[in-house]
C-alpha atoms as a PDB file:
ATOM      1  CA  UNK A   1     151.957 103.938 146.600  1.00  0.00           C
ATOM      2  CA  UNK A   2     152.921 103.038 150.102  1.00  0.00           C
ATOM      3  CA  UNK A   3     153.815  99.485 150.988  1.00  0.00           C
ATOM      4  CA  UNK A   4     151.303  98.357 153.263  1.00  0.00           C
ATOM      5  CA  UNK A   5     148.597  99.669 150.223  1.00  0.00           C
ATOM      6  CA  UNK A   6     150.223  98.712 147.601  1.00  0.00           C
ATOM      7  CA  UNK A   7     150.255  94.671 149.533  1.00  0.00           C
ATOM      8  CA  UNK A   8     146.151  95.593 150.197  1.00  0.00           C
ATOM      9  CA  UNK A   9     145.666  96.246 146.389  1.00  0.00           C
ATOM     10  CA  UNK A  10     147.284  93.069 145.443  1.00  0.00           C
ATOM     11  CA  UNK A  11     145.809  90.686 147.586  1.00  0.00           C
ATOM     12  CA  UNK A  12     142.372  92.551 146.405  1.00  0.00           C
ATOM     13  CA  UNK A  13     143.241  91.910 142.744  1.00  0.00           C
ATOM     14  CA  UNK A  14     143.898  87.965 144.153  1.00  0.00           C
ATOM     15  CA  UNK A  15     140.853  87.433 145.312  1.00  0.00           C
ATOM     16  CA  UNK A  16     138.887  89.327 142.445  1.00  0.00           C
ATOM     17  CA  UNK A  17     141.162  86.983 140.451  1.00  0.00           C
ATOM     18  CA  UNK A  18     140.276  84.061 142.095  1.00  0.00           C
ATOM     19  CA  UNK A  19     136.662  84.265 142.466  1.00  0.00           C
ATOM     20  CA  UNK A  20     136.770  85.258 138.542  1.00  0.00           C
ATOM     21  CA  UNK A  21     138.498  81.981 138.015  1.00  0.00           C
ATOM     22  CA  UNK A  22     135.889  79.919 140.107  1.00  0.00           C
ATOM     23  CA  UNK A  23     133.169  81.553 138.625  1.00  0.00           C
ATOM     24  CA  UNK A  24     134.492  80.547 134.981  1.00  0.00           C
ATOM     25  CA  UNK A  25     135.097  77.124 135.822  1.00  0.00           C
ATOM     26  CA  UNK A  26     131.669  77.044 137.096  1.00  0.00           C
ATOM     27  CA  UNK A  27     130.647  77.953 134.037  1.00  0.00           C
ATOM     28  CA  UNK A  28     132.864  76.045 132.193  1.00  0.00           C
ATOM     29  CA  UNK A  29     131.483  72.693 133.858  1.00  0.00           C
ATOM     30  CA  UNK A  30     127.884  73.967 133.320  1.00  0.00           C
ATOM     31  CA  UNK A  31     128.240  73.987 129.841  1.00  0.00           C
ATOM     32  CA  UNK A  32     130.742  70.903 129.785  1.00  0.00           C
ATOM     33  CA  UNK A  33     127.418  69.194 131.261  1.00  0.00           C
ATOM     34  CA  UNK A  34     124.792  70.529 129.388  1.00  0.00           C
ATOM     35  CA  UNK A  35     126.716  69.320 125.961  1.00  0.00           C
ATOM     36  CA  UNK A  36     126.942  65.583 128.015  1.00  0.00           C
ATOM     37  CA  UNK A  37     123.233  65.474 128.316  1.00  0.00           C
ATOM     38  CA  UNK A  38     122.339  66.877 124.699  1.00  0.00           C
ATOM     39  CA  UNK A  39     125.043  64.019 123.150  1.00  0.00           C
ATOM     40  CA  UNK A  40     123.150  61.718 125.482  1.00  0.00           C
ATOM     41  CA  UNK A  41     119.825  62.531 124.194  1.00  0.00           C
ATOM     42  CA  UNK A  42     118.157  60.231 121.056  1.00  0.00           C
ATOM     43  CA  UNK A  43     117.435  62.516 118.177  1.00  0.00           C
ATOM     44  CA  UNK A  44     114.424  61.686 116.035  1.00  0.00           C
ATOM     45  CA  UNK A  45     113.514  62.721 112.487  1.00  0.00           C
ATOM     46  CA  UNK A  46     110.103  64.755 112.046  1.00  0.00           C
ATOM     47  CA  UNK A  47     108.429  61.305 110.708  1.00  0.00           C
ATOM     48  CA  UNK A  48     109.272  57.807 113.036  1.00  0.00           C
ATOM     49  CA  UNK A  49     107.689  54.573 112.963  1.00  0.00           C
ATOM     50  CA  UNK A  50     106.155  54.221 116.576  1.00  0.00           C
ATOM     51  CA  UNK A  51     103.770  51.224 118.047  1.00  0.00           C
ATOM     52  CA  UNK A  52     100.889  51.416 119.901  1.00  0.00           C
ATOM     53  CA  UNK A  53     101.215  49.357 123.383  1.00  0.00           C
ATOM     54  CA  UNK A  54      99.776  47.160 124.392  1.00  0.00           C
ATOM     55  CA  UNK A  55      98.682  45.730 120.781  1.00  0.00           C
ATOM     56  CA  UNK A  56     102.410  46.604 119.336  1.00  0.00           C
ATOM     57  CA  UNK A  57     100.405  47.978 116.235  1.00  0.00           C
ATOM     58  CA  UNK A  58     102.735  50.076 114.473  1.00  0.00           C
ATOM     59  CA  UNK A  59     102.041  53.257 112.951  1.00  0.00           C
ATOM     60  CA  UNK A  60     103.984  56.466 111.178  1.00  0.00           C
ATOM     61  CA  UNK A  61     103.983  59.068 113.661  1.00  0.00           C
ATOM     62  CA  UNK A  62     104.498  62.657 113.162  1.00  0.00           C
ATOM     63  CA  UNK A  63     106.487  64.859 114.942  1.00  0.00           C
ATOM     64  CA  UNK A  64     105.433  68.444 114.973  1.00  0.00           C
ATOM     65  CA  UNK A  65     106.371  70.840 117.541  1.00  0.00           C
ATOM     66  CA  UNK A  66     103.702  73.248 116.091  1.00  0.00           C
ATOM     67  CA  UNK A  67     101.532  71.186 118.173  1.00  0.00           C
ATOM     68  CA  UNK A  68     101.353  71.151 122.275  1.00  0.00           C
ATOM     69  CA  UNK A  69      99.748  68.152 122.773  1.00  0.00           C
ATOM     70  CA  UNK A  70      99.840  64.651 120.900  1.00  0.00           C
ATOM     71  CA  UNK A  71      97.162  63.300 119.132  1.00  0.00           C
ATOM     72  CA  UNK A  72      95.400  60.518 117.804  1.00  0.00           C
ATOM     73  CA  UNK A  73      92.938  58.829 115.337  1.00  0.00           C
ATOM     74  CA  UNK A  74      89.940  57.870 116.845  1.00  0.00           C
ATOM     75  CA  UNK A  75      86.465  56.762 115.839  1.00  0.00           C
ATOM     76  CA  UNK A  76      82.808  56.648 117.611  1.00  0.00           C
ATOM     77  CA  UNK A  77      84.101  59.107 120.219  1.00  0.00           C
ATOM     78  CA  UNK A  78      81.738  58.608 123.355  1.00  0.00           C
ATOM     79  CA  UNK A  79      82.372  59.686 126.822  1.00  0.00           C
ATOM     80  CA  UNK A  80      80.456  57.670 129.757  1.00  0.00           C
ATOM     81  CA  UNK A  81      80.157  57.452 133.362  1.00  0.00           C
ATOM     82  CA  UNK A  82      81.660  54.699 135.168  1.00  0.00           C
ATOM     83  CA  UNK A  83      82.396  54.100 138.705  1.00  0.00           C
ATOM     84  CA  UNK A  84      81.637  57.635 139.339  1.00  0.00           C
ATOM     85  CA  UNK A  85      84.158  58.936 137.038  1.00  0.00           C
ATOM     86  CA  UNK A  86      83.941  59.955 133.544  1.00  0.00           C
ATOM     87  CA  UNK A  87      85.127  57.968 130.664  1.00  0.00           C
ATOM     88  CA  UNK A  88      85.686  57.440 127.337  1.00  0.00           C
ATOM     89  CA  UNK A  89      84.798  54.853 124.643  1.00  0.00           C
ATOM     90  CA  UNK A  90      86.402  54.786 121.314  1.00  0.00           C
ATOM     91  CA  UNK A  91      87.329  52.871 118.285  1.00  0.00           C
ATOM     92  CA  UNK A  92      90.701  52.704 117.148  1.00  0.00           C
ATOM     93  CA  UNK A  93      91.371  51.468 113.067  1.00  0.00           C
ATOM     94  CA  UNK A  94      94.536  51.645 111.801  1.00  0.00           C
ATOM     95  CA  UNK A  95      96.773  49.696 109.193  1.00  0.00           C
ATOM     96  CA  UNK A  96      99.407  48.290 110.765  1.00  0.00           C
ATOM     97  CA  UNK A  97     102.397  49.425 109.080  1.00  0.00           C
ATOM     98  CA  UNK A  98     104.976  46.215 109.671  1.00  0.00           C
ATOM     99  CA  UNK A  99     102.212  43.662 108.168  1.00  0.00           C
ATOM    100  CA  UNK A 100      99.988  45.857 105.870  1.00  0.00           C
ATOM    101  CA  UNK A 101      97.016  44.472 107.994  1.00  0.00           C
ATOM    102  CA  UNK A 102      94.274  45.944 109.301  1.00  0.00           C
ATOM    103  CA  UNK A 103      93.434  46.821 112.739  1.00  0.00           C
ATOM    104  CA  UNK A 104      90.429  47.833 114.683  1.00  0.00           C
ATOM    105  CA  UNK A 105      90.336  47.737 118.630  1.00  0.00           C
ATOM    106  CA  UNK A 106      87.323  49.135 120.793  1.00  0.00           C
ATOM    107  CA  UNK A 107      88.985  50.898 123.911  1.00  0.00           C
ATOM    108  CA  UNK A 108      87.353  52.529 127.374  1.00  0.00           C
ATOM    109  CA  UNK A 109      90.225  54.304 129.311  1.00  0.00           C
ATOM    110  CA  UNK A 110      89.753  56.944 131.711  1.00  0.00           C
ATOM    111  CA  UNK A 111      88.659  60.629 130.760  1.00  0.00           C
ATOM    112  CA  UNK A 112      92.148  62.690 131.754  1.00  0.00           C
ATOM    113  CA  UNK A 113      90.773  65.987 131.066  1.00  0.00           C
ATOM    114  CA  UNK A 114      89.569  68.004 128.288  1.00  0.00           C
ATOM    115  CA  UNK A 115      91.027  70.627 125.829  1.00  0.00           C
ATOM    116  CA  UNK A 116      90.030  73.474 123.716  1.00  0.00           C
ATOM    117  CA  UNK A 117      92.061  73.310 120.345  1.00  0.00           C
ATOM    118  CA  UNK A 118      92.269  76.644 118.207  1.00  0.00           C
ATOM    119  CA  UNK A 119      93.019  75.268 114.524  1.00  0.00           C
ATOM    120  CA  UNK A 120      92.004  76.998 111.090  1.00  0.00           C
ATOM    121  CA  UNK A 121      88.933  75.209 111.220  1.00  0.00           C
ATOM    122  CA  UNK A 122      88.041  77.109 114.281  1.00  0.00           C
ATOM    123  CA  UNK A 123      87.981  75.778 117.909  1.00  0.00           C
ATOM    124  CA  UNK A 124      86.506  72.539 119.176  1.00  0.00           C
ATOM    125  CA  UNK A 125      86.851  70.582 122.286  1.00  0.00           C
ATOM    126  CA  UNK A 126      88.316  67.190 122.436  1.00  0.00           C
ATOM    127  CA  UNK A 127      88.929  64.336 125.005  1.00  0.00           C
ATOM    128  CA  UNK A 128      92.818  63.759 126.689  1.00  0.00           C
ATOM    129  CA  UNK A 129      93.098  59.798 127.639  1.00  0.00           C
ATOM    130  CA  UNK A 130      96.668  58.470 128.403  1.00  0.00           C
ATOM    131  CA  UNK A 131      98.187  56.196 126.445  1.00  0.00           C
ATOM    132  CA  UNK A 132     101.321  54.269 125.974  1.00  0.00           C
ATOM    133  CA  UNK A 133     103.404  54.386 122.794  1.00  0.00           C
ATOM    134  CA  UNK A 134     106.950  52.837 121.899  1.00  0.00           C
ATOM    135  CA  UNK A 135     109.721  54.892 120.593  1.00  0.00           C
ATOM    136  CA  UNK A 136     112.630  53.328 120.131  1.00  0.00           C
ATOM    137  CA  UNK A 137     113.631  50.915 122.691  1.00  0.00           C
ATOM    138  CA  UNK A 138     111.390  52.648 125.423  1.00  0.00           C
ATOM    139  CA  UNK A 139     107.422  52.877 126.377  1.00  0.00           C
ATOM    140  CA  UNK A 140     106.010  56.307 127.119  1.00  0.00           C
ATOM    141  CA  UNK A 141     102.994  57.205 128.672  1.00  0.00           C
ATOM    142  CA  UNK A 142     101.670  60.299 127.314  1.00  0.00           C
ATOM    143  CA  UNK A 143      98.518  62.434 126.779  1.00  0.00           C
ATOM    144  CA  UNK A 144      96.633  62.197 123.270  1.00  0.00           C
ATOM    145  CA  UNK A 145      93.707  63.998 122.253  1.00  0.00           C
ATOM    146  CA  UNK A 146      91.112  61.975 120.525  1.00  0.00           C
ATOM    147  CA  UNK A 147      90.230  63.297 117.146  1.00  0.00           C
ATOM    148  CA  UNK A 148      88.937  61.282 113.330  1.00  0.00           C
ATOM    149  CA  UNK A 149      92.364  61.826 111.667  1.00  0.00           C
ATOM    150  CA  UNK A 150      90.956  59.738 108.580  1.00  0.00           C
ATOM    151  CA  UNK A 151      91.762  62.534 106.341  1.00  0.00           C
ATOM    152  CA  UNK A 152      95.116  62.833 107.531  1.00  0.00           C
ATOM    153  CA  UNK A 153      98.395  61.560 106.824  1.00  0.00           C
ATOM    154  CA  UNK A 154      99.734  60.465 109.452  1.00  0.00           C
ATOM    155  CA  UNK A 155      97.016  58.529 112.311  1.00  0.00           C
ATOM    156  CA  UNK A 156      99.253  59.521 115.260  1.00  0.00           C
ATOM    157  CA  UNK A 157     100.586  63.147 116.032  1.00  0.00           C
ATOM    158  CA  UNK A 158     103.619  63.848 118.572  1.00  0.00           C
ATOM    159  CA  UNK A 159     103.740  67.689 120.093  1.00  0.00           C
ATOM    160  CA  UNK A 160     105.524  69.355 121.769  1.00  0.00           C
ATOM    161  CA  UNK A 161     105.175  68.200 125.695  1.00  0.00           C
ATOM    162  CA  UNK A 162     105.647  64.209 124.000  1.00  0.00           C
ATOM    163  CA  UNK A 163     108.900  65.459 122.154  1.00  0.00           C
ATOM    164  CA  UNK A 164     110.539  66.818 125.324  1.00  0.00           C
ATOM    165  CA  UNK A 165     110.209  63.424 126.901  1.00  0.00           C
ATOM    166  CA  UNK A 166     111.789  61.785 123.523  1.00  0.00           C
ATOM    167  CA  UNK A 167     114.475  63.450 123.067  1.00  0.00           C
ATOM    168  CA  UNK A 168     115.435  66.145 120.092  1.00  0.00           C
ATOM    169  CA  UNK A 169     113.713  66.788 117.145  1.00  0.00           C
ATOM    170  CA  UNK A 170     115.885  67.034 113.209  1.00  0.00           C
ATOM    171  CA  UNK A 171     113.012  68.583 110.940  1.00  0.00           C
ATOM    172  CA  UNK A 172     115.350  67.612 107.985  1.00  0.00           C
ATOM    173  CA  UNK A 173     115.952  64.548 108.571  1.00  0.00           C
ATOM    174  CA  UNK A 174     112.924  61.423 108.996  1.00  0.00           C
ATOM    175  CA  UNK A 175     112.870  57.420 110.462  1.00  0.00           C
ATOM    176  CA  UNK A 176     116.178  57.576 112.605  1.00  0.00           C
ATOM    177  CA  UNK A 177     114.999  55.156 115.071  1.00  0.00           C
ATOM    178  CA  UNK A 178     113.341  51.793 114.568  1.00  0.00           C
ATOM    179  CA  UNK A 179     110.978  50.975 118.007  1.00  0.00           C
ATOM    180  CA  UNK A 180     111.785  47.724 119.593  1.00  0.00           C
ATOM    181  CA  UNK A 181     110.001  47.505 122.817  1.00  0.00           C
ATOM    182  CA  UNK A 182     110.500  43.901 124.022  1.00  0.00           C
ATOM    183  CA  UNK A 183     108.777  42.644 127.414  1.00  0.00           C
ATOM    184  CA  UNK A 184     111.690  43.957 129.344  1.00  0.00           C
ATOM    185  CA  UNK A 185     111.408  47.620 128.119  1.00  0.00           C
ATOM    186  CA  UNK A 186     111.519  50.395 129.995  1.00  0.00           C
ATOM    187  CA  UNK A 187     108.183  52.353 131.046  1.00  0.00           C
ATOM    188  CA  UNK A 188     108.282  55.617 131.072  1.00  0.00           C
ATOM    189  CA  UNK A 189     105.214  56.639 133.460  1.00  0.00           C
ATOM    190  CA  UNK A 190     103.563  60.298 132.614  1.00  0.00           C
ATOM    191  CA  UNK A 191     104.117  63.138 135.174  1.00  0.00           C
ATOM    192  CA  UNK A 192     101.396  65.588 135.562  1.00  0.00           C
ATOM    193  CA  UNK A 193     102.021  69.237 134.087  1.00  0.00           C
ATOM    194  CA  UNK A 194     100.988  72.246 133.847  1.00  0.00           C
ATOM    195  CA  UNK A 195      97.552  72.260 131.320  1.00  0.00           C
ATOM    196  CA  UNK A 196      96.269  75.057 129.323  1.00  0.00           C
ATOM    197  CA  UNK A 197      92.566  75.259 128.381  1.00  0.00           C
ATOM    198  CA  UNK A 198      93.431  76.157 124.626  1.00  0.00           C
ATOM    199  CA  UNK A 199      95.746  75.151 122.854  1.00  0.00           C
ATOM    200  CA  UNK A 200      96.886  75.266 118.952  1.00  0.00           C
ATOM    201  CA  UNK A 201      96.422  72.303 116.190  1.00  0.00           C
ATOM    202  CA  UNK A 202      98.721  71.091 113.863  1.00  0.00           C
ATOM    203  CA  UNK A 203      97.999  68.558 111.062  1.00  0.00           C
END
């Protein structure tokens, strides 16, 4: 191979070489960052104790990423008008699970939309409010269909779009994290999403 080629076909392999390298280090950061974020991330077990804000009632909560969106017991399910908007009254009981004691609360919050669920009982149509629960150390503000859980285990269901704001999910594994949500936690506000009209149920 003549000289003046044979320098061409090296300084080719060079840059080949170096933009191999680059692109590999690239990589290698990606990943290097991704791992960062995952070790960063709280992991919670498929059962947590969570409490209900403002009242700091505290209930088991399931985690089930069968399920798209949370859900929770409610009672006398109404929706109303008010102010021009629609709304919705319900009753909340629950047994506090720190004190053993009963609680019942009559709440009107803001209709956030609607959904179709597809369970094995067949479809139905519940009300979305948003409400604010504490996991671990922080208050999140997340959507929850209203639904009589009575029969149920657990009052209060987590799915999938709550879960992704939480953290990870170890199905083996259950109460990892204790929540302690003082005055001076942080609130987590809810940021609109994509909605589908039907979604699946989980118990």
């Amino acid at each position: 191979m003549p000289l003046k080629a044979s320098s061409i076909y090296r300084q080719a392999c060079q840059r080949h070489l170096s933009r191999w390298s680059m692109a590999a280090g690239l990589l290698l950061l990606a990943g290097m960052a991704q791992a960062e974020t995952q070790q960063d991330k709280r992991v919670y077990g498929w059962v947590e104790r969570s409490t209900l804000e403002p009242w700091g009632v505290e209930v088991k909560a399931k985690l089930d990423s069968g399920a798209l969106t949370s859900s929770l017991d409610a009672r006398d399910i109404e929706t109303f008008d008010k102010d021009d908007e629609e709304w919705v009254r319900f009753r909340l009981e629950l047994t506090d699970e720190a004190s053993g004691e009963e609680f019942e609360e009559q709440v009107e919050l803001p209709l956030y939309r609607d959904v179709r669920v597809r369970g094995a009982g067949g479809r139905d149509e519940r009300p979305v409010v948003l409400m604010k629960i504490c996991m671990g150390n922080t208050i999140y503000e997340e959507q929850f269909s209203l639904r009589d859980r009575e029969e149920m285990l657990y009052p209060l269901l987590l799915g999938r779009r709550t879960i992704g704001h939480l953290g990870l999910l170890d199905v083996t594994r259950t109460f990892l994290i204790e929540p302690e949500c003082g005055e001076d936690a942080q609130v987590m506000r809810y940021k609109e999403e994509e909605e589908s009209d039907i979604e699946d149920d989980e118990e």
